[in-house]
Protein backbone atom coordinates (compact mmCIF):
# COMPACT_ATOMS: atom_id res chain seq x y z
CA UNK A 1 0.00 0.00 0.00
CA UNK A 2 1.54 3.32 -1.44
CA UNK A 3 0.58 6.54 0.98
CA UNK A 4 1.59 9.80 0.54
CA UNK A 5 3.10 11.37 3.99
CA UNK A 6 2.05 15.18 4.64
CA UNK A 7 4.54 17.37 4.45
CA UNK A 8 3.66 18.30 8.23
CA UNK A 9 4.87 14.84 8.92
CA UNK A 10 8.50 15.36 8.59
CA UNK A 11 8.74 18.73 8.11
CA UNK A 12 6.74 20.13 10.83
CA UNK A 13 8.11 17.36 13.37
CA UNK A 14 11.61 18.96 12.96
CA UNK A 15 10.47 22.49 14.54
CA UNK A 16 7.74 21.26 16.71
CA UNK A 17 6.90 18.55 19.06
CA UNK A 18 5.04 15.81 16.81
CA UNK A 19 6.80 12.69 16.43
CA UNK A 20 7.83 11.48 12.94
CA UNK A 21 10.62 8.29 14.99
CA UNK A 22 9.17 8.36 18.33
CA UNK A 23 11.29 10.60 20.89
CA UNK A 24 14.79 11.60 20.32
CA UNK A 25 16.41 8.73 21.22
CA UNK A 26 20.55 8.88 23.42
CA UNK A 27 23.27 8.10 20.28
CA UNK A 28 24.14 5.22 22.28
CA UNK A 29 21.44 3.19 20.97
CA UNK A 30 21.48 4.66 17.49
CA UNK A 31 23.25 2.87 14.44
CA UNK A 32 23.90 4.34 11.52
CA UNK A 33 23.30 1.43 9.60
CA UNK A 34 20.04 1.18 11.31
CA UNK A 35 17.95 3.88 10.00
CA UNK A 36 15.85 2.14 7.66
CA UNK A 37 12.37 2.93 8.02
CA UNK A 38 11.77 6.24 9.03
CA UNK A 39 13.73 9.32 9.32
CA UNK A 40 15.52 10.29 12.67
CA UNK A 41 15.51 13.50 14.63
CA UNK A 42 19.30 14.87 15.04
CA UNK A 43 20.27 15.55 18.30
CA UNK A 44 19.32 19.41 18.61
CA UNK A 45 16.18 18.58 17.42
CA UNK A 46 16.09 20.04 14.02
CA UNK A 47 17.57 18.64 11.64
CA UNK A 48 16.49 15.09 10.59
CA UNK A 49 18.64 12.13 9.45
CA UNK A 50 16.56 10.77 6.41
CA UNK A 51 16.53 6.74 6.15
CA UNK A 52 16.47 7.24 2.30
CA UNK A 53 17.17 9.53 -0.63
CA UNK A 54 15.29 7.16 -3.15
CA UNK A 55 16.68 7.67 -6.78
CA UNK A 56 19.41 10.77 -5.87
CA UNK A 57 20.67 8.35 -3.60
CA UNK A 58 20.83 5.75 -6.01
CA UNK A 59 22.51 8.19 -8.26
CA UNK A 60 24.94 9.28 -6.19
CA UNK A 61 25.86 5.66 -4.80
CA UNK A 62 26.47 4.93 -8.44
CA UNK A 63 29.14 7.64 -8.27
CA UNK A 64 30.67 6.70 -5.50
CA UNK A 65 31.22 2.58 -7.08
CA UNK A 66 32.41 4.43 -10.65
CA UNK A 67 35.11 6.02 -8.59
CA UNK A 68 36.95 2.52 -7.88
CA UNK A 69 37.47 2.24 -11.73
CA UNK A 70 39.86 5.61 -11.59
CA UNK A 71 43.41 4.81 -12.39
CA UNK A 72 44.55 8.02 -11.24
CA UNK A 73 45.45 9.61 -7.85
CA UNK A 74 43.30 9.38 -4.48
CA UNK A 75 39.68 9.32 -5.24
CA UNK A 76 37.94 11.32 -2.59
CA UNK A 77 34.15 12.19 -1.98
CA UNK A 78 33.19 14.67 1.08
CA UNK A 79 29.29 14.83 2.83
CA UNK A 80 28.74 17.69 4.55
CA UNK A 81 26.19 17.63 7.25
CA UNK A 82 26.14 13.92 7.59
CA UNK A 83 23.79 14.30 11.09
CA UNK A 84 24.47 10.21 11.96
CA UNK A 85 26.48 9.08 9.20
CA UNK A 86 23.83 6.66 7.67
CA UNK A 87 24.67 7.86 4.00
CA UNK A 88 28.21 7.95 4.94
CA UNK A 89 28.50 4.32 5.80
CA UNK A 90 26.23 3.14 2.96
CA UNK A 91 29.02 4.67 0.44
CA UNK A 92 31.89 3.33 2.75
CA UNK A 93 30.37 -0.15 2.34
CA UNK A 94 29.94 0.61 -1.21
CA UNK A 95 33.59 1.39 -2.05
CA UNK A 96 37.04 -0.37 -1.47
CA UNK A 97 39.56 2.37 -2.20
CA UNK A 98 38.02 5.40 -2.33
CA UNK A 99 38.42 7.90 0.73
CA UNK A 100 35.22 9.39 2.46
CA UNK A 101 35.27 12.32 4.59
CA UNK A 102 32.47 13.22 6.90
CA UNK A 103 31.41 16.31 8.02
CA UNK A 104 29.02 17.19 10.62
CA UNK A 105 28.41 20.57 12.66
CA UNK A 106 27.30 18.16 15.62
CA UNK A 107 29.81 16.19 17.59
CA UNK A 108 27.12 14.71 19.17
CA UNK A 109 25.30 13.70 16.19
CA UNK A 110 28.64 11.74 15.14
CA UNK A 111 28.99 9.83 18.10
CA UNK A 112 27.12 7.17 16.76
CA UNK A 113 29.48 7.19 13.65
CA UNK A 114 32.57 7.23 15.85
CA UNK A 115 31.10 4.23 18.12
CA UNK A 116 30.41 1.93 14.71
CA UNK A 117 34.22 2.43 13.27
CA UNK A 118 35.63 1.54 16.90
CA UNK A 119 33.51 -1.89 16.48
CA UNK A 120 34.68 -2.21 12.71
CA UNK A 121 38.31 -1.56 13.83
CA UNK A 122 37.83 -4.51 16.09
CA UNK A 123 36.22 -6.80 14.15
CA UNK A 124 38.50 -9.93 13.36
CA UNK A 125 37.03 -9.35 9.39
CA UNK A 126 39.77 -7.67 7.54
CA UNK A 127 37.72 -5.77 5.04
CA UNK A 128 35.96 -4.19 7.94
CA UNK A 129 39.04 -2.62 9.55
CA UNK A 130 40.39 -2.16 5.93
CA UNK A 131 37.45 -0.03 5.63
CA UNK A 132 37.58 2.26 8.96
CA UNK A 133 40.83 3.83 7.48
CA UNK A 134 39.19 4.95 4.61
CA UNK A 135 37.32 7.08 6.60
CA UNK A 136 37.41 10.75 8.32
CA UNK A 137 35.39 12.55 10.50
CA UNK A 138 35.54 16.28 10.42
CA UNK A 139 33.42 17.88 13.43
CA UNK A 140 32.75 21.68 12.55
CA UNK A 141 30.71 24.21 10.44
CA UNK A 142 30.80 22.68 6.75
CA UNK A 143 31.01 26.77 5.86
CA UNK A 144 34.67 26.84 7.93
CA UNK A 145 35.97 23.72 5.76
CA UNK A 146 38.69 26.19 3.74
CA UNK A 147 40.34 27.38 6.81
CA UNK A 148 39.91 24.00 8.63
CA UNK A 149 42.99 22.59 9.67
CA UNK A 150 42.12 18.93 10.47
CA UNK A 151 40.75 18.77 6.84
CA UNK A 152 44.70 20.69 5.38
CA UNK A 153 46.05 17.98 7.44
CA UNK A 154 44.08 14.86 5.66
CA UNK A 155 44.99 16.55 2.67
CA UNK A 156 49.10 16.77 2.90
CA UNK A 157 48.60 20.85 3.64
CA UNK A 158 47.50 21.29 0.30
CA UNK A 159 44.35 22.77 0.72
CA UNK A 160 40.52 21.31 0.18
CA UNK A 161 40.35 23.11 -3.40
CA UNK A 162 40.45 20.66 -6.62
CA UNK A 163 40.85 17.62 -4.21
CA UNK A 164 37.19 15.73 -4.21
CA UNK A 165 36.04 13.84 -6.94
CA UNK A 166 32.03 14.09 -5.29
CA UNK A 167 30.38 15.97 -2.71
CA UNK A 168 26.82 15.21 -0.74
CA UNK A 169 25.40 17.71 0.79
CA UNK A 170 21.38 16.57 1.87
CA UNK A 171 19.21 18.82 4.09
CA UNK A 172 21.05 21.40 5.36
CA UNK A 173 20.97 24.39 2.73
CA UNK A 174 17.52 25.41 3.74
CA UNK A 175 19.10 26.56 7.51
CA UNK A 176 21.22 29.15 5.49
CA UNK A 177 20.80 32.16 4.66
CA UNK A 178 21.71 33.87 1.32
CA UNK A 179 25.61 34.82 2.38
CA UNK A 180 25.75 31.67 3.57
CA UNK A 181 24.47 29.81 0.68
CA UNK A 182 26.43 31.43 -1.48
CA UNK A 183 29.67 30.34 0.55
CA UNK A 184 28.12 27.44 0.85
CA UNK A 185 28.06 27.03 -3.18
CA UNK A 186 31.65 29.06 -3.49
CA UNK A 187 33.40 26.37 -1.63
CA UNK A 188 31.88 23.59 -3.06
CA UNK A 189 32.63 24.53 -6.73
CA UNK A 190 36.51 24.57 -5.49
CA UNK A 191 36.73 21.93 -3.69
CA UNK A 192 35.73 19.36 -6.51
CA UNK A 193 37.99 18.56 -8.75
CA UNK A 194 37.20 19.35 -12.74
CA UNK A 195 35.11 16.83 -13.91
CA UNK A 196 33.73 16.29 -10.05
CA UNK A 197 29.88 16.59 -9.18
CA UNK A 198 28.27 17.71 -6.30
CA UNK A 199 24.83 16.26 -5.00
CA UNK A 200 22.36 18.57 -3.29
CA UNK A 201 19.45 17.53 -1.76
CA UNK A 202 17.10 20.16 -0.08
CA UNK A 203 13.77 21.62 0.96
CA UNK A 204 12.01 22.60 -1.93
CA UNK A 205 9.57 26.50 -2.02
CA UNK A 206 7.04 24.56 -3.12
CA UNK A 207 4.26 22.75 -1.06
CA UNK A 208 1.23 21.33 -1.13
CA UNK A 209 -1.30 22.06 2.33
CA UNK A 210 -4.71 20.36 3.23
CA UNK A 211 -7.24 23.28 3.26
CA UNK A 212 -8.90 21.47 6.09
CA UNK A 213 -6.04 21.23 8.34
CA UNK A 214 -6.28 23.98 10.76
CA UNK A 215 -3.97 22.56 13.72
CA UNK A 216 -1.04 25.07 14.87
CA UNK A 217 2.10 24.17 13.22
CA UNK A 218 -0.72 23.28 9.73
CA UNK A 219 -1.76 27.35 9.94
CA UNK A 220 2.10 28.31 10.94
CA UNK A 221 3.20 26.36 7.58
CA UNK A 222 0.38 28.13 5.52
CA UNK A 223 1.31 31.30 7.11
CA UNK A 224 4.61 30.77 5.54
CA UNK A 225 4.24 30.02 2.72
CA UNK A 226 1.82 32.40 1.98
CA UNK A 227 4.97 34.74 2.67
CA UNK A 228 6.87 32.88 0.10
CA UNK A 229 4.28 32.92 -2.26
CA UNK A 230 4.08 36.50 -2.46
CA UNK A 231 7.47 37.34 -2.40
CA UNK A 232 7.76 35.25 -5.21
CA UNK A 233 5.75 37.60 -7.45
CA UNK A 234 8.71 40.18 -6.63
CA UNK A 235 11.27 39.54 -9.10
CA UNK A 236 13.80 41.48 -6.87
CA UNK A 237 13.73 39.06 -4.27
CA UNK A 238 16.23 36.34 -4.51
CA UNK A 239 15.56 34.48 -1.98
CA UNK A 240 11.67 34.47 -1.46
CA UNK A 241 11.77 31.58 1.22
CA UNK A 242 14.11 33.24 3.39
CA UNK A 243 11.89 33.62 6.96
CA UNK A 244 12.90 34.25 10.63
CA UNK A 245 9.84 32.85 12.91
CA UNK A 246 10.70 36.77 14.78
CA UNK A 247 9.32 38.22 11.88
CA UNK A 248 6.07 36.43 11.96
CA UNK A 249 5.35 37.55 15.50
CA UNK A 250 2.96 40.54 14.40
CA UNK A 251 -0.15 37.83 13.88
CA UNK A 252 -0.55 37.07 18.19
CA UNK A 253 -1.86 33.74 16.90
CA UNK A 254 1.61 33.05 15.27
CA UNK A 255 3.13 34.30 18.17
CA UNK A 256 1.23 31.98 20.83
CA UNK A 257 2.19 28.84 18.60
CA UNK A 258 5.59 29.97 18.24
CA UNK A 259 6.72 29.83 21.50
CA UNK A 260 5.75 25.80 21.48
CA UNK A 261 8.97 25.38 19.77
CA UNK A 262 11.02 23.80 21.46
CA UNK A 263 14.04 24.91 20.22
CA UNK A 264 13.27 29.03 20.06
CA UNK A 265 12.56 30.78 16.81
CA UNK A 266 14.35 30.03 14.47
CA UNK A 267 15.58 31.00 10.19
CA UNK A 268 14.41 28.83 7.43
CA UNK A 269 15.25 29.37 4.37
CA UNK A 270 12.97 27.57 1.40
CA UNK A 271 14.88 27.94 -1.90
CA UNK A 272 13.15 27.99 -5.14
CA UNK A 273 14.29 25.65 -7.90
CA UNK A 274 14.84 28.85 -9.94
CA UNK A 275 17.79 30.38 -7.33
CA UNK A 276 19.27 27.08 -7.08
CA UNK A 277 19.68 27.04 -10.73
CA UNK A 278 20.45 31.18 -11.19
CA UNK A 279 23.70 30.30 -8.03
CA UNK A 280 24.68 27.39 -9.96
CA UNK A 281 25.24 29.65 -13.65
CA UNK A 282 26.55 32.23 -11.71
CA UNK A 283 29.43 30.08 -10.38
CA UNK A 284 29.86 27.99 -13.29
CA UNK A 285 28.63 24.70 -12.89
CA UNK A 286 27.14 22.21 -15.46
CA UNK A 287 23.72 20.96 -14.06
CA UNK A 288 23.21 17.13 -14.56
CA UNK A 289 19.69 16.74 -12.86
CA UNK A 290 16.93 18.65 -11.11
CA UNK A 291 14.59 16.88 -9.61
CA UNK A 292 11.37 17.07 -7.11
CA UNK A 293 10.45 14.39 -4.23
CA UNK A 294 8.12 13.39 -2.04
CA UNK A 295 7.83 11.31 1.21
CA UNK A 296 5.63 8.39 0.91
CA UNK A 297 4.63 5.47 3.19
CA UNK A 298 5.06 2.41 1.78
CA UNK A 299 4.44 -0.72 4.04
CA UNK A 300 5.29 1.24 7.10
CA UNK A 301 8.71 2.86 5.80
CA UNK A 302 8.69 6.31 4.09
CA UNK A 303 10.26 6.47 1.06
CA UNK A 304 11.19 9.42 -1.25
CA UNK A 305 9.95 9.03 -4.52
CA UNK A 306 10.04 11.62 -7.57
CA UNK A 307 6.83 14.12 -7.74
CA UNK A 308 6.33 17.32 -9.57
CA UNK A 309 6.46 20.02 -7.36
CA UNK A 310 6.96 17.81 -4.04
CA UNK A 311 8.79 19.32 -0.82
CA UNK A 312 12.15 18.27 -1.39
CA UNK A 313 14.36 19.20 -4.43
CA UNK A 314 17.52 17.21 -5.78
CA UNK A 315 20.18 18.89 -8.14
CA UNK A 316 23.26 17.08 -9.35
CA UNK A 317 25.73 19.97 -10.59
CA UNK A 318 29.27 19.17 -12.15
CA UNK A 319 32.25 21.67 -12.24
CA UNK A 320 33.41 21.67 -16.14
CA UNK A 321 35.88 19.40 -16.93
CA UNK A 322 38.35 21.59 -18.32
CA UNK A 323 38.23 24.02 -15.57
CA UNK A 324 41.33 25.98 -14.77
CA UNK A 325 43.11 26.80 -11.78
CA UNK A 326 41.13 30.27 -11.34
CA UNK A 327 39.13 30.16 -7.47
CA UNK A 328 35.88 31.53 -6.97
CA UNK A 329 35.88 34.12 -4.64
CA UNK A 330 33.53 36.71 -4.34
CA UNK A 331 35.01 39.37 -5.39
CA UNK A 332 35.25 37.81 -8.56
CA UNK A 333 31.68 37.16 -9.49
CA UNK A 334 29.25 39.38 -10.62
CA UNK A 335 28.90 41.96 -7.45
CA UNK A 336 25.00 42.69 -8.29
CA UNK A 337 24.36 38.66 -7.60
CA UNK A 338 26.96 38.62 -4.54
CA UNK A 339 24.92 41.78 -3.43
CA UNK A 340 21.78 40.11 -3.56
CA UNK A 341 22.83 37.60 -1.40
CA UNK A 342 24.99 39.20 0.99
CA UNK A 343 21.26 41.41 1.46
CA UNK A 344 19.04 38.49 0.91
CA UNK A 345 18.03 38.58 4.62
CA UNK A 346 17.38 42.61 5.21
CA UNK A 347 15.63 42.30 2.09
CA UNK A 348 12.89 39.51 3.15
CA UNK A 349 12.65 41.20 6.41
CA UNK A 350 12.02 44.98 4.63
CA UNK A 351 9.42 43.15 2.37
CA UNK A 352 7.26 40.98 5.44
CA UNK A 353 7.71 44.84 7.28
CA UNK A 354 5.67 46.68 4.21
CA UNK A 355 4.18 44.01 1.99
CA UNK A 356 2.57 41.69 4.35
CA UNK A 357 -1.02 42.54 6.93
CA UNK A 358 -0.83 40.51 10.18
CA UNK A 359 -4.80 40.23 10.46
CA UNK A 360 -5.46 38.96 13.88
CA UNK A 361 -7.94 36.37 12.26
CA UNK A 362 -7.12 33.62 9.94
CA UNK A 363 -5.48 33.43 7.49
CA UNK A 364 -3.01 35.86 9.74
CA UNK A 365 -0.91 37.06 6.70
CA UNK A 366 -2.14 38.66 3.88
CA UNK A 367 -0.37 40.05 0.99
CA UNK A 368 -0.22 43.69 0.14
CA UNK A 369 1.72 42.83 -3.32
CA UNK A 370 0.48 42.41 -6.42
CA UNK A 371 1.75 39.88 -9.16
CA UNK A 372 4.42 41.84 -10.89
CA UNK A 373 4.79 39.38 -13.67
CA UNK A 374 6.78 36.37 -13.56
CA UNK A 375 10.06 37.15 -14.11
CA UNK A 376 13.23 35.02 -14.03
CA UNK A 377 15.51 35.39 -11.03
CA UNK A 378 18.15 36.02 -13.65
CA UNK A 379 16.11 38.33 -15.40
């Protein structure tokens, strides 16, 4: 039996207090290897550990076993944000050679990592201990990477840039803001290697919301993305799913169910497929794939599965082959796109200000705009 999972089930669960894996559990009793059916809260409660990609990770596990037919140098592939390392250990048991390097902002989210390569290293199988060396765990802000020295170590002091063949990055760009997505982007365009792809997997602006649903965090999502909606009419506005819950504190009903977070108020930022693909030109990649998902149920497990215009978005970008040695940087790019950006949060916060009505019934927001066409981002 095939049912479709509400987007309030795993999206809602992260920044509230209904359950999508029962309670957050201790990382003692969490393996990686283990998160099968549904996905898992991270340990500050949210951020999720997803127990599948569906076909992007498919794709990108294909990557990772095309690497062990290179006959040239160390082949390398980096996740960033790997929350408990399920995806990490998947492509470590799907490789022999290659090297994997794990980061995560958490150290507490990799301690379950940490406690499954101690058992590996002393397992009595040789492949298994073989395999623990192939791996390394970075602890740290993914954003810091350049100027980390554990990771200038692993690499011989050479530096991060031109030295990974892929790089996974799944559900964590939507906590960034626009300066931080663009770093974000920046160093992952030098760190590949020409020829190398990067894999991005992320919340989506798009969304689907029962009309009849009028529970709490239900209205606080349709509040939002009634936001989103209208700033999406502004061609100006980059980032039209950039929202911090403070700004939504006008409506007193918003404000009453936002302080039932448990974790304060907090930024999300929702990128549109259109952004995504305007950051990518701008810094030179070749896209490979765009895609949209969806969660679905399937015999008690949830499963992402390909949808038009589903919650989650994939994109598989690849740094041109016969790239040079030239680094992005920003002063380098085009300053009117690193501008928009670097302003990308005053500028959603100037626009909720003096284009949105907080009525104090529902729908509590309502849009001042009007459609001003539908211009391209790029445009």
């Amino acid at each position: 039996m095939l049912k479709k999972i509400l987007y309030t089930f795993i999206i809602i669960s992260a920044t509230f207090s209904c359950d999508v894996s029962a309670s957050l559990r201790s990382t003692k009793s969490i393996d990686p290897e283990e998160i099968k059916h549904r996905p898992l809260k991270t340990q500050n409660g949210k951020g999720m550990n997803f127990n599948n990609l569906g076909a992007f990770e498919k794709d990108f596990i294909r990557e990772c076993r095309g690497l062990e037919l290179a006959d040239e140098g160390v082949q390398r592939i980096l996740i960033k944000g790997a929350a408990y390392g399920r995806l990490a250990m998947r492509a470590l048991r799907e490789t022999y050679l290659t090297h994997i390097v794990v980061n995560e902002l958490s150290t507490k989210n990799l301690e379950p990592l940490v406690s499954k390569l101690f058992s590996m290293s002393r397992s009595k199988n040789i492949t298994e201990k073989a395999a623990v060396d192939r791996m390394s765990l970075l602890p740290g802000d993914c954003l810091e990477l350049p100027s980390n020295p554990q990771l200038s170590a692993l690499l011989n002091d050479t530096g991060p840039d031109n030295s990974f063949d892929l790089i996974m990055c799944a559900n964590v760009l939507h906590f960034f803001d626009g300066e931080q997505v663009l770093k974000f982007f920046i160093n992952t365009f030098n760190f590949l290697k020409p020829g190398g792809k990067a894999y991005i997997f992320t919340d989506s602006s798009t969304r689907t919301i029962p009309a009849n649903n009028f529970s709490p965090p239900v209205i606080y999502m349709k509040a939002t993305f009634a936001i989103i909606e209208a700033a999406k009419k502004d061609p100006s506005i980059l980032f039209p799913g950039l929202i911090h819950d403070k700004w939504l504190q006008k409506s007193p009903f918003l404000k009453e169910i936002l302080k039932r977070k448990p974790n304060g108020l907090g930024l999300a930022n929702y990128i549109p497929e259109q952004t995504l693909q305007f950051i990518s030109d701008q810094l030179g990649f070749e896209t490979i794939s765009k895609t949209y998902y969806s969660a679905f149920l399937v015999d008690g497990s949830a499963i992402i599965k390909e949808e038009d215009g589903g919650p989650h978005y994939g994109l598989i970008l690849r740094k041109p082959a016969d790239y040079g040695d030239t680094k992005v940087t920003m002063e380098n790019l085009d300053p009117t796109f690193v501008a928009q950006c670097l302003g990308a949060q005053e500028k959603m916060k100037r626009f909720i200000e003096t284009e949105i009505d907080f009525p104090a019934k529902y729908p509590f927001v309502k849009a001042k705009i009007k459609d001003k066409g539908k211009e391209k981002v790029k445009e």
